[in-house]
Protein backbone atom coordinates (compact mmCIF):
# COMPACT_ATOMS: atom_id res chain seq x y z
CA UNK A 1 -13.74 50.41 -32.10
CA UNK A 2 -15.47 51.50 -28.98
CA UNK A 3 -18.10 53.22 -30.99
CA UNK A 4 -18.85 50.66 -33.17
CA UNK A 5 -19.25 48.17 -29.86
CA UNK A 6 -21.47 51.11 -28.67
CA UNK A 7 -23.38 51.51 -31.62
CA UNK A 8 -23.52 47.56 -32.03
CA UNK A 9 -24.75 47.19 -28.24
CA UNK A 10 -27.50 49.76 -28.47
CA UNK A 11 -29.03 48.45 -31.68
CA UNK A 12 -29.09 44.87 -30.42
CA UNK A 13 -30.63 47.07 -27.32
CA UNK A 14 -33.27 48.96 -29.57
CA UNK A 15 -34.49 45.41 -31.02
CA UNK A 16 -35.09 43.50 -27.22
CA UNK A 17 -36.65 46.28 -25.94
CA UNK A 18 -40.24 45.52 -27.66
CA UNK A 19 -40.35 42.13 -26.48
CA UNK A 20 -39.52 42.56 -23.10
CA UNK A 21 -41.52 45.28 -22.66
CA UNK A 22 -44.53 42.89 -23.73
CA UNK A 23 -43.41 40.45 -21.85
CA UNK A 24 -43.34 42.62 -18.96
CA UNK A 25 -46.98 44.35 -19.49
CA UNK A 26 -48.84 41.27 -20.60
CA UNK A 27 -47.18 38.32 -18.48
CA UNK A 28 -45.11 40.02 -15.16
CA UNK A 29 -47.80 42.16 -14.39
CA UNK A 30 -50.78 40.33 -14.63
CA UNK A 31 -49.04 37.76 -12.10
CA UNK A 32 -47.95 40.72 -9.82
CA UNK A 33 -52.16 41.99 -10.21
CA UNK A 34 -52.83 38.18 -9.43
CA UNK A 35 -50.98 38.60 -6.22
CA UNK A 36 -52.47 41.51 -4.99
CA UNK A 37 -56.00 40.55 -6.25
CA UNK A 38 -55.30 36.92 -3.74
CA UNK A 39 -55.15 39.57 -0.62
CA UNK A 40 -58.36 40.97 -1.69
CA UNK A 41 -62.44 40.48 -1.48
CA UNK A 42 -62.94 41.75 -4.72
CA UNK A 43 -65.88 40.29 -6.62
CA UNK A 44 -65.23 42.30 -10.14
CA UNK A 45 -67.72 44.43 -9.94
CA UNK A 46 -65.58 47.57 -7.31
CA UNK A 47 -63.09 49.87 -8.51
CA UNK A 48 -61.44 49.51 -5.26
CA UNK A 49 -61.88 45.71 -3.42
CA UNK A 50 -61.36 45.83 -0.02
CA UNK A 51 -57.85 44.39 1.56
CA UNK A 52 -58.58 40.87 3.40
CA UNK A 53 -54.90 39.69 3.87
CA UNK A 54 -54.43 35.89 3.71
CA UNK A 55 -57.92 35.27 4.88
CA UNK A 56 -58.65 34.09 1.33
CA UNK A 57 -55.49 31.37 1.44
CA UNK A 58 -57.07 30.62 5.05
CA UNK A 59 -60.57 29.74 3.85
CA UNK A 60 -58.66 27.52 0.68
CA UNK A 61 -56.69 25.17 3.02
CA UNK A 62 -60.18 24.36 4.73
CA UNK A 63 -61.98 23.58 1.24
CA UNK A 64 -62.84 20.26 0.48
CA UNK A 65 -63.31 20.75 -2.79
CA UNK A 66 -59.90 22.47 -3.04
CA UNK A 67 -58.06 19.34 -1.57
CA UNK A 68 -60.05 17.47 -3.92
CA UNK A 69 -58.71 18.97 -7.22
CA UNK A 70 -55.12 19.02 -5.74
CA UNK A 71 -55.43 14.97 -5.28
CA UNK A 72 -56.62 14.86 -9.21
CA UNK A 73 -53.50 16.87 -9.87
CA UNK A 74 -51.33 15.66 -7.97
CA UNK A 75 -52.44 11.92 -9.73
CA UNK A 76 -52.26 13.45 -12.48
CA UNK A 77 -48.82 14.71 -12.07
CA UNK A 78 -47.65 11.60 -11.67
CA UNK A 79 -49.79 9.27 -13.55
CA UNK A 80 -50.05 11.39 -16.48
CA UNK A 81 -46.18 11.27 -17.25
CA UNK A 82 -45.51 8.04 -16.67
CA UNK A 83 -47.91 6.25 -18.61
CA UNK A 84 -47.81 8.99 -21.76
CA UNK A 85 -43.64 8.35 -21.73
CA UNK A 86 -43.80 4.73 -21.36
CA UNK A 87 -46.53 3.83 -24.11
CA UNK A 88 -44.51 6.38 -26.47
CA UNK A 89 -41.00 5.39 -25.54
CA UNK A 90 -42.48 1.82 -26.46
CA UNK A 91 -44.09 2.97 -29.70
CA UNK A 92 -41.06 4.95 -30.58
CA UNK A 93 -38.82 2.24 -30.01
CA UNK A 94 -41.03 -0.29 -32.40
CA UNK A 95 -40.77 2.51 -35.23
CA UNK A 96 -37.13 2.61 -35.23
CA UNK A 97 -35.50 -0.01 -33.68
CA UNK A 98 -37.84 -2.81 -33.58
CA UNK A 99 -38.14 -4.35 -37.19
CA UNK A 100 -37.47 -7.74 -37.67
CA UNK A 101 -34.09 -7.02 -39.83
CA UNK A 102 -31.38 -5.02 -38.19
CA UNK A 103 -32.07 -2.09 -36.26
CA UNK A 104 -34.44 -0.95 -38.33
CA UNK A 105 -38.21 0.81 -37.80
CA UNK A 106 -40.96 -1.75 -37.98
CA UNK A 107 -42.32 -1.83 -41.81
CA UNK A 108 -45.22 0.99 -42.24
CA UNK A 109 -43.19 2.96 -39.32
CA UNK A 110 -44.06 6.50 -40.85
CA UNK A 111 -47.83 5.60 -41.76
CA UNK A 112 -47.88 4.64 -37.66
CA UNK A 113 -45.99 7.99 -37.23
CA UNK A 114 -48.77 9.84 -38.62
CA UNK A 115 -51.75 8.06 -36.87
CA UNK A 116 -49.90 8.30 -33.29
CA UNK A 117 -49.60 12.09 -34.17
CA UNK A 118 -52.87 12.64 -35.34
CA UNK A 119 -54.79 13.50 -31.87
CA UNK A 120 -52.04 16.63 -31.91
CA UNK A 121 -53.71 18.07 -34.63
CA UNK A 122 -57.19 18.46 -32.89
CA UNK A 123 -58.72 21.01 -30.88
CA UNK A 124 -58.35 19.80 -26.98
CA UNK A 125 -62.27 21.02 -26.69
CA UNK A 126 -63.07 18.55 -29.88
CA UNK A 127 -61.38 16.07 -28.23
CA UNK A 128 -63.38 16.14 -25.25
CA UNK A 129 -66.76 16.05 -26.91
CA UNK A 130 -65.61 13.19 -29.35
CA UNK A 131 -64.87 11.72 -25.83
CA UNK A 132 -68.35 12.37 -24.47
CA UNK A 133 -70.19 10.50 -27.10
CA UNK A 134 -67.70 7.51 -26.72
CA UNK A 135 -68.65 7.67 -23.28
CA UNK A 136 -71.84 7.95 -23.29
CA UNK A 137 -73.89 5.65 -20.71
CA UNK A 138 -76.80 4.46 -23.28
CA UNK A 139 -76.39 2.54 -26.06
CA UNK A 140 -75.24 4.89 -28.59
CA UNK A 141 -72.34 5.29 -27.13
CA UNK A 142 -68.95 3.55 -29.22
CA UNK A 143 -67.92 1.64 -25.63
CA UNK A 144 -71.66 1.08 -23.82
CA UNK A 145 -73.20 0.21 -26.70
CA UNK A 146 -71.50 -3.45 -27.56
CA UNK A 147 -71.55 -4.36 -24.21
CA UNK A 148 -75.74 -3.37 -23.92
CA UNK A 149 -75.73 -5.25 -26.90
CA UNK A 150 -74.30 -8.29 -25.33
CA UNK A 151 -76.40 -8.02 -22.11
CA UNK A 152 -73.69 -6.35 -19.69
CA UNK A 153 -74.69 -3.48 -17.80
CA UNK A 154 -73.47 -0.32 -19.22
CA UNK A 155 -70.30 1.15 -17.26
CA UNK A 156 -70.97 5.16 -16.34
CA UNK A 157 -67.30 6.37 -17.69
CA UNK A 158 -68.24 9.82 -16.42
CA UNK A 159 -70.80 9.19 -14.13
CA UNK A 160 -69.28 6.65 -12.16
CA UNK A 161 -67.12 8.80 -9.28
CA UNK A 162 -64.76 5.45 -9.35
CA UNK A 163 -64.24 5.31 -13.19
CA UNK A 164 -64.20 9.09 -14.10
CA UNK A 165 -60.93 10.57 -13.23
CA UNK A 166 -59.35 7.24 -14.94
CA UNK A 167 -61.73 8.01 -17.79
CA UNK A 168 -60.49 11.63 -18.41
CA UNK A 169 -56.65 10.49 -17.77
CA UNK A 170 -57.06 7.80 -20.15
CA UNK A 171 -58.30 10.61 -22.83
CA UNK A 172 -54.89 12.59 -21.44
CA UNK A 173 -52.64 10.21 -22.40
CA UNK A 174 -54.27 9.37 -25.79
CA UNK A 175 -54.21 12.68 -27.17
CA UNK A 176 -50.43 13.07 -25.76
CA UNK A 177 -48.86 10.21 -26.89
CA UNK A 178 -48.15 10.93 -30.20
CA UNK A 179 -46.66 13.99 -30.08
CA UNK A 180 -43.84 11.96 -27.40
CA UNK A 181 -43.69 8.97 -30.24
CA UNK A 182 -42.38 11.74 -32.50
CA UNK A 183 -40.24 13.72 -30.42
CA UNK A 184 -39.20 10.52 -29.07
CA UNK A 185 -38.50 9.09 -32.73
CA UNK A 186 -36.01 11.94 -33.67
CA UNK A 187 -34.02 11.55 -30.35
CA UNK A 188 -33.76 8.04 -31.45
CA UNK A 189 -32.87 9.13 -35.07
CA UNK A 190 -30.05 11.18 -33.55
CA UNK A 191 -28.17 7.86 -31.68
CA UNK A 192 -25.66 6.17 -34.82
CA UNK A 193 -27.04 2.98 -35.96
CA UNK A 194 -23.71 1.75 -35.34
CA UNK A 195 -23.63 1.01 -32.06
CA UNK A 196 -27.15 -0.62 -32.03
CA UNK A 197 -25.34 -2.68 -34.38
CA UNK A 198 -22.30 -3.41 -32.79
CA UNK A 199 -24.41 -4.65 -29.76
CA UNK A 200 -26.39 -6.43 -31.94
CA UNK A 201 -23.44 -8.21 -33.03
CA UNK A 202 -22.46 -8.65 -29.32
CA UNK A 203 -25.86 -10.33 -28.66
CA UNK A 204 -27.88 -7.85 -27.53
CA UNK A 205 -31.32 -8.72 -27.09
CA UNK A 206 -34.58 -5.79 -27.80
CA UNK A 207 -34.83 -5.57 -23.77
CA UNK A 208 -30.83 -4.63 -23.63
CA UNK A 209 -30.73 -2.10 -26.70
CA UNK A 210 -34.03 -0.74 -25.34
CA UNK A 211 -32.36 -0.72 -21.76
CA UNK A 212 -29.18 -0.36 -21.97
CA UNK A 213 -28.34 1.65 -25.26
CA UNK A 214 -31.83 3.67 -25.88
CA UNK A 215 -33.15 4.64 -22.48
CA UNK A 216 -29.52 6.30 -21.38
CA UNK A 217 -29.34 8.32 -24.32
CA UNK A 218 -32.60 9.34 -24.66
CA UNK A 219 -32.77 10.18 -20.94
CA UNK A 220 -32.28 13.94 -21.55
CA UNK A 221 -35.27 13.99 -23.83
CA UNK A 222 -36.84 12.41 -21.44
CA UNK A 223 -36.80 14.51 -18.56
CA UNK A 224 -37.76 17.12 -20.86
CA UNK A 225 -41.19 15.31 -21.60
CA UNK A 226 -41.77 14.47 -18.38
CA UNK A 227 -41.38 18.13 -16.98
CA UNK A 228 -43.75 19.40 -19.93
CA UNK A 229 -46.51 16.49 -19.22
CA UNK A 230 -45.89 17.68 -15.15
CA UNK A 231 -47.16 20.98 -16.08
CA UNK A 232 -49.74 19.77 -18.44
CA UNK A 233 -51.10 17.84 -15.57
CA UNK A 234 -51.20 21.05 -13.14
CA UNK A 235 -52.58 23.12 -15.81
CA UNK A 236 -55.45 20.59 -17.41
CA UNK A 237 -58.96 22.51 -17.81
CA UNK A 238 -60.58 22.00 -21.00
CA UNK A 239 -60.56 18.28 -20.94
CA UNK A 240 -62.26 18.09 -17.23
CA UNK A 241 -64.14 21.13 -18.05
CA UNK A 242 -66.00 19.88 -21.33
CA UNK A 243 -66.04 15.99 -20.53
CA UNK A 244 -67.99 16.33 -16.76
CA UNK A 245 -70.30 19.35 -18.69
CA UNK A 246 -68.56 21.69 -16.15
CA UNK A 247 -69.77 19.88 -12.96
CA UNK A 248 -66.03 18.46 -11.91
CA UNK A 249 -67.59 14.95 -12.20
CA UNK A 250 -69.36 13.52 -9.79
CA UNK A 251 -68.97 14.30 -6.33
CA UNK A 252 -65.56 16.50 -7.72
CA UNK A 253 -64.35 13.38 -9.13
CA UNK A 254 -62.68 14.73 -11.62
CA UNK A 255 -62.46 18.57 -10.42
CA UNK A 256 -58.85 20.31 -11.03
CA UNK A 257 -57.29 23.77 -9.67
CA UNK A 258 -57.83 25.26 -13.25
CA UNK A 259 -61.19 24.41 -13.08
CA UNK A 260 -61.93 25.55 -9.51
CA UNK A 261 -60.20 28.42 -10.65
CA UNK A 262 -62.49 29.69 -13.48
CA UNK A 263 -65.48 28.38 -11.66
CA UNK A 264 -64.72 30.49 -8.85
CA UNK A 265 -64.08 33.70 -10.92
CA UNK A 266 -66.74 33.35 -13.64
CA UNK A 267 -69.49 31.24 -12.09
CA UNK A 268 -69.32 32.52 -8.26
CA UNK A 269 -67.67 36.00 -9.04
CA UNK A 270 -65.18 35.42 -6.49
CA UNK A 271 -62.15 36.85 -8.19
CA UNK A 272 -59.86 36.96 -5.13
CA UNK A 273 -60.29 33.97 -4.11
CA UNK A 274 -59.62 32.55 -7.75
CA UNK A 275 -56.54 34.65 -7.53
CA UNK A 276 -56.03 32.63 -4.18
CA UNK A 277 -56.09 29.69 -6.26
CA UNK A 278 -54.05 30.77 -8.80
CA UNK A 279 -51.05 31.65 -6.61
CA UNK A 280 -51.27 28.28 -5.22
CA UNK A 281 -51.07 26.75 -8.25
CA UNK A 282 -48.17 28.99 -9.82
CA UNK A 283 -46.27 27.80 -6.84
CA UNK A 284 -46.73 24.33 -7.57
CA UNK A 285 -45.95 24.66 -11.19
CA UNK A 286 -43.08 26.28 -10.70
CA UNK A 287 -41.99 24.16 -7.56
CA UNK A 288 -42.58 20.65 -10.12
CA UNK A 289 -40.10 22.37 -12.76
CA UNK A 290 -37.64 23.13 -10.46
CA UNK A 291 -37.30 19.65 -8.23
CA UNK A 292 -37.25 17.41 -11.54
CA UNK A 293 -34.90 19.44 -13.26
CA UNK A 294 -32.63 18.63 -9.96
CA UNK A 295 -33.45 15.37 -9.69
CA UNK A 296 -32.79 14.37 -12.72
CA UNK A 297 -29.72 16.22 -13.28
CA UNK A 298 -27.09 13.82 -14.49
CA UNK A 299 -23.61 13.81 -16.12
CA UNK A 300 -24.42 14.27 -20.28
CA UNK A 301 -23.58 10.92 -22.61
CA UNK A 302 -21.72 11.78 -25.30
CA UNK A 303 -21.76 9.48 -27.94
């Protein structure tokens, strides 16, 4: 019997092994490098860069441009989550609860199922140049040009350092929405009709099953969504990086730590101080994940 456990033990062994070695060459050590590399001077070009010590995280906390991005992400960290939750819970609720017979989905609910999800299935790059040519400030573009048309003065969605960042979050939550209507719609599938009906049946209004029957149930699923869209927000680069044509907007307006970070390495050739970045930004990541999970940690409904 002991054997067999042995035998059982090491081939279960035999079988992990190739992952985590994997995991260990292609995602451990590349942070560890990052680490070291944030210490460094190294410009990518030296076999050996030279050892700075924390000069580099010195120099970041005096950057402007650095404090900049972290204010986009840290808006974005909030801002991004809330709305994208809040317009899908919404949605979600209309496609399964909100019909006008019963507790039933809204007629057409999985046609609208398939729209909301349909920004999923592109490219985040070809959503950001579909996004440039709505935006664009003459009068070819799908928003500027109905209002040239009508006399108003075209608005400058990404040249306007007011209306930029709430330009590119707007494109955020458009292309996330959908895929929270659907996750959102099988938590909701997963809740018996019954008691929807029972308070139905007790008088409960759309605002009290929403409230009172939906949102506690779904809450798990919830904080699940919102710690995803809180490292969405940290990690955002192709969106900022193809709408403002790489420039961070105007005046940084729209400028995030992923994009300072590749700018930095691939534009300026300052690979330790992109590592610099990079450990900051880890830390935050990891920091967000952490202090919602607590914060939101709650005794499970059963139902």
């Amino acid at each position: 019997m002991l054997f067999n456990r042995y035998r059982r033990g090491l081939f279960i062994t035999s079988f992990l092994a190739a992952p985590v070695i994997l995991y260990l060459v292609y995602v451990i050590s590349p942070y560890i490098q990052a680490f070291y590399i944030a210490m460094t001077d190294w410009r990518g070009v030296t076999a050996t860069p030279g050892f700075i010590g924390l000069e580099n995280f010195v120099r970041l906390f005096g950057d402007r441009v650095f404090w900049k991005a972290v204010t986009h992400n840290a808006a974005l960290l909030v801002l991004l989550p809330l709305f994208t939750i809040v317009i899908a819970l919404f949605f979600a609720f209309l496609l399964n609860v909100g019909g006008a017979r019963g507790v039933t989905g809204i007629r057409g609910s999985q046609f609208y199922r398939v729209v909301f999800f349909f920004p999923q299935v592109l490219a985040v790059a070809v959503v950001a140049v579909l996004f440039q040519q709505v935006f664009r400030p003459d009068g070819s573009g799908m928003l500027n040009g109905p209002l040239m048309a009508l006399g108003a003065e075209p608005i400058g969605f990404l040249s306007n350092p007011n209306v930029a960042f709430w330009s590119v979050l707007g494109v955020m939550v458009w292309q996330a929405v959908g895929f929270y209507v659907v996750l959102f719609s099988a938590g909701l599938a997963s809740i018996p009709r019954d008691m929807f009906e029972a308070a139905q049946i007790d008088g409960a209004g759309r605002l009290s099953l929403f409230f009172r029957i939906t949102l506690p149930l779904l809450w798990d699923t919830v904080q699940v969504a919102w710690v995803y869209l809180g490292i969405l927000a940290l990690d955002v680069f192709a969106i900022v990086w193809v709408m403002t044509d790489q420039h961070g907007g105007p005046d940084w307006s729209t400028t995030v730590m992923a994009a300072e970070i590749y700018r930095n390495a691939f534009q300026y050739f300052r690979f330790g101080y992109a590592s610099a970045l990079g450990v900051v930004m880890f830390f935050f990541t990891v920091g967000f994940a952490i202090l919602s999970l607590r914060l939101s940690r709650r005794e499970r409904i059963e139902y």
